[in-house]
C-alpha atoms as a PDB file:
ATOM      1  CA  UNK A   1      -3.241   0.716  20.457  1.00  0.00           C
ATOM      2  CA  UNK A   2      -6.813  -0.257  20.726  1.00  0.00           C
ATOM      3  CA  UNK A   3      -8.285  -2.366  17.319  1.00  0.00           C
ATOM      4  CA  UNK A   4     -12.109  -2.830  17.475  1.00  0.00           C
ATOM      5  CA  UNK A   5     -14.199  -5.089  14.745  1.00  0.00           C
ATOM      6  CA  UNK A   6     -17.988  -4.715  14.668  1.00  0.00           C
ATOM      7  CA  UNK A   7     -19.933  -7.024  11.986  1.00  0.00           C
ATOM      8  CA  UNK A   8     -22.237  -4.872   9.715  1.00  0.00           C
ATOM      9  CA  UNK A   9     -24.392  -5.632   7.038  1.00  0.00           C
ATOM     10  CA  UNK A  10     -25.100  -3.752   3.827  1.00  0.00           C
ATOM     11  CA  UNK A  11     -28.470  -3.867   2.252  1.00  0.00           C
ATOM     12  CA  UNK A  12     -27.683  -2.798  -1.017  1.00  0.00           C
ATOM     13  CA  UNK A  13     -25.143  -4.993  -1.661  1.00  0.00           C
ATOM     14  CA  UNK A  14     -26.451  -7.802   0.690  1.00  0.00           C
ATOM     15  CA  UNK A  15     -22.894  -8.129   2.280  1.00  0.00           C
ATOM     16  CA  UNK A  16     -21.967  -9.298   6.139  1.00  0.00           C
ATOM     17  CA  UNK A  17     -19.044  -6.843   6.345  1.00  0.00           C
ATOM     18  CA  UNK A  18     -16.170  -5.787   8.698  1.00  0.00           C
ATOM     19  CA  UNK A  19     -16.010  -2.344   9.646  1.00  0.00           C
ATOM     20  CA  UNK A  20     -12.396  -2.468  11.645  1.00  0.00           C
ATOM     21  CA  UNK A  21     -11.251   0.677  14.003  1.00  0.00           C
ATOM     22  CA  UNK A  22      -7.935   1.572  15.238  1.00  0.00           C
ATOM     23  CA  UNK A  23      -7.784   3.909  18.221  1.00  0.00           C
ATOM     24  CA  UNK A  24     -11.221   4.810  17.367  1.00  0.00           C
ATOM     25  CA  UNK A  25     -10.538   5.980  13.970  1.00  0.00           C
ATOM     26  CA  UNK A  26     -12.374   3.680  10.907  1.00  0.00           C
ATOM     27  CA  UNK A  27      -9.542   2.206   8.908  1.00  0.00           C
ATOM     28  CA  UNK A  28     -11.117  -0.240   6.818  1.00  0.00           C
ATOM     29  CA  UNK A  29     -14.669  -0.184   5.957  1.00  0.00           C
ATOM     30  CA  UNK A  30     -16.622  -3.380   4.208  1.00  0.00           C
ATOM     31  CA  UNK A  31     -14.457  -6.155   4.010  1.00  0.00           C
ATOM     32  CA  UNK A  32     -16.833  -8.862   2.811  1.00  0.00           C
ATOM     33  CA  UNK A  33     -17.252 -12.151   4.993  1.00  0.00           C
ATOM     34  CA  UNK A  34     -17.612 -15.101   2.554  1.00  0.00           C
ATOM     35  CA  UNK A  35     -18.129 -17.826   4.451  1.00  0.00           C
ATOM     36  CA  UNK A  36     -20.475 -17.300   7.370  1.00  0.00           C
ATOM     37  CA  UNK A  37     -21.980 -20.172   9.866  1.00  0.00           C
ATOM     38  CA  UNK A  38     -25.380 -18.871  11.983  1.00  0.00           C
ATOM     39  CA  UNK A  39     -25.936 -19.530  15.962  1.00  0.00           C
ATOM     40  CA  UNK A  40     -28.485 -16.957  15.856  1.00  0.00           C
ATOM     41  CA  UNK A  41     -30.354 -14.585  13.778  1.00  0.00           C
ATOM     42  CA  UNK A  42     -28.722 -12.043  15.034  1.00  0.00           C
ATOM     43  CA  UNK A  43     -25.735 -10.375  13.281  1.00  0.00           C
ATOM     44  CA  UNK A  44     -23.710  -9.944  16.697  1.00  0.00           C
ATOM     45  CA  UNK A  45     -24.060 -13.828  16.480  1.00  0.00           C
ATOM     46  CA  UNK A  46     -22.285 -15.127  13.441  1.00  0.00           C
ATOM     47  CA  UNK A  47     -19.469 -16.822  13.810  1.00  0.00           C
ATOM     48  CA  UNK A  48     -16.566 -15.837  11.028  1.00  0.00           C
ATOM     49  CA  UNK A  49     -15.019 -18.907   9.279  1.00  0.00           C
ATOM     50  CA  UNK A  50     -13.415 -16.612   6.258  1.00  0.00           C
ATOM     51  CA  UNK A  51     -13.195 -12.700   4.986  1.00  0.00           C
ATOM     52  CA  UNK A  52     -12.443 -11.935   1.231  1.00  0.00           C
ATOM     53  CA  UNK A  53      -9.290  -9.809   1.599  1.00  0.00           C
ATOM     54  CA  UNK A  54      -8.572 -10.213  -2.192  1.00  0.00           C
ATOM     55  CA  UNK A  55      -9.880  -6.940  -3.055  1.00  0.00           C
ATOM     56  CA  UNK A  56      -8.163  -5.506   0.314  1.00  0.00           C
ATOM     57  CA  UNK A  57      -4.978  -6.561   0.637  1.00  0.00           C
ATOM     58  CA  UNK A  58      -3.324  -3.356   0.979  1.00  0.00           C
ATOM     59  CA  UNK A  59      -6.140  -1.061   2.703  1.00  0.00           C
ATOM     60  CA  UNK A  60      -4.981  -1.834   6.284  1.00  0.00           C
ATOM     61  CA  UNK A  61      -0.881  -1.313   5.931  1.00  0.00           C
ATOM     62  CA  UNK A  62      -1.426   1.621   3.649  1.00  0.00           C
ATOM     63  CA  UNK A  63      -3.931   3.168   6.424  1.00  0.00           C
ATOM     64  CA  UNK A  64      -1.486   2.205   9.065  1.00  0.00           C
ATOM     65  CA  UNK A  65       1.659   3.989   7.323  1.00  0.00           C
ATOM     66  CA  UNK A  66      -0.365   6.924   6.551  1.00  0.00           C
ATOM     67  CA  UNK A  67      -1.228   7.053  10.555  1.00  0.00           C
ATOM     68  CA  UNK A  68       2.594   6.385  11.341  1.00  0.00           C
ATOM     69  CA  UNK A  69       2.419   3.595  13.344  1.00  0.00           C
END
């Protein structure tokens, strides 16, 4: 099983986000990152302190049971 996490950001919503992959396949999409601390300017530089998974707490067992894993 390969899991990859790339930071995104929306402009609409002005949201830092998660967009996580599972074997290549997008499982969960925006999963806001509420508390944020900047090296850089750079999005690829943020370090993650804390994501909002209130609203998500289901999205990534529900996406993994529909997959069968």
């Amino acid at each position: 099983m390969n899991i990859d996490k790339f930071i995104d950001f929306d402009k609409d919503k002005q949201v830092i986000y998660y967009n996580i992959y599972l074997n290549g396949e997008n499982i969960i999409t925006k999963i806001p990152i509420i508390s944020i601390s900047k090296k850089e300017k750079h999005i690829e530089n943020l370090i993650i302190e804390k994501l909002d998974l209130l609203e998500y707490p289901y999205t990534f067992l529900l996406n993994c049971e529909q997959k069968n894993l």
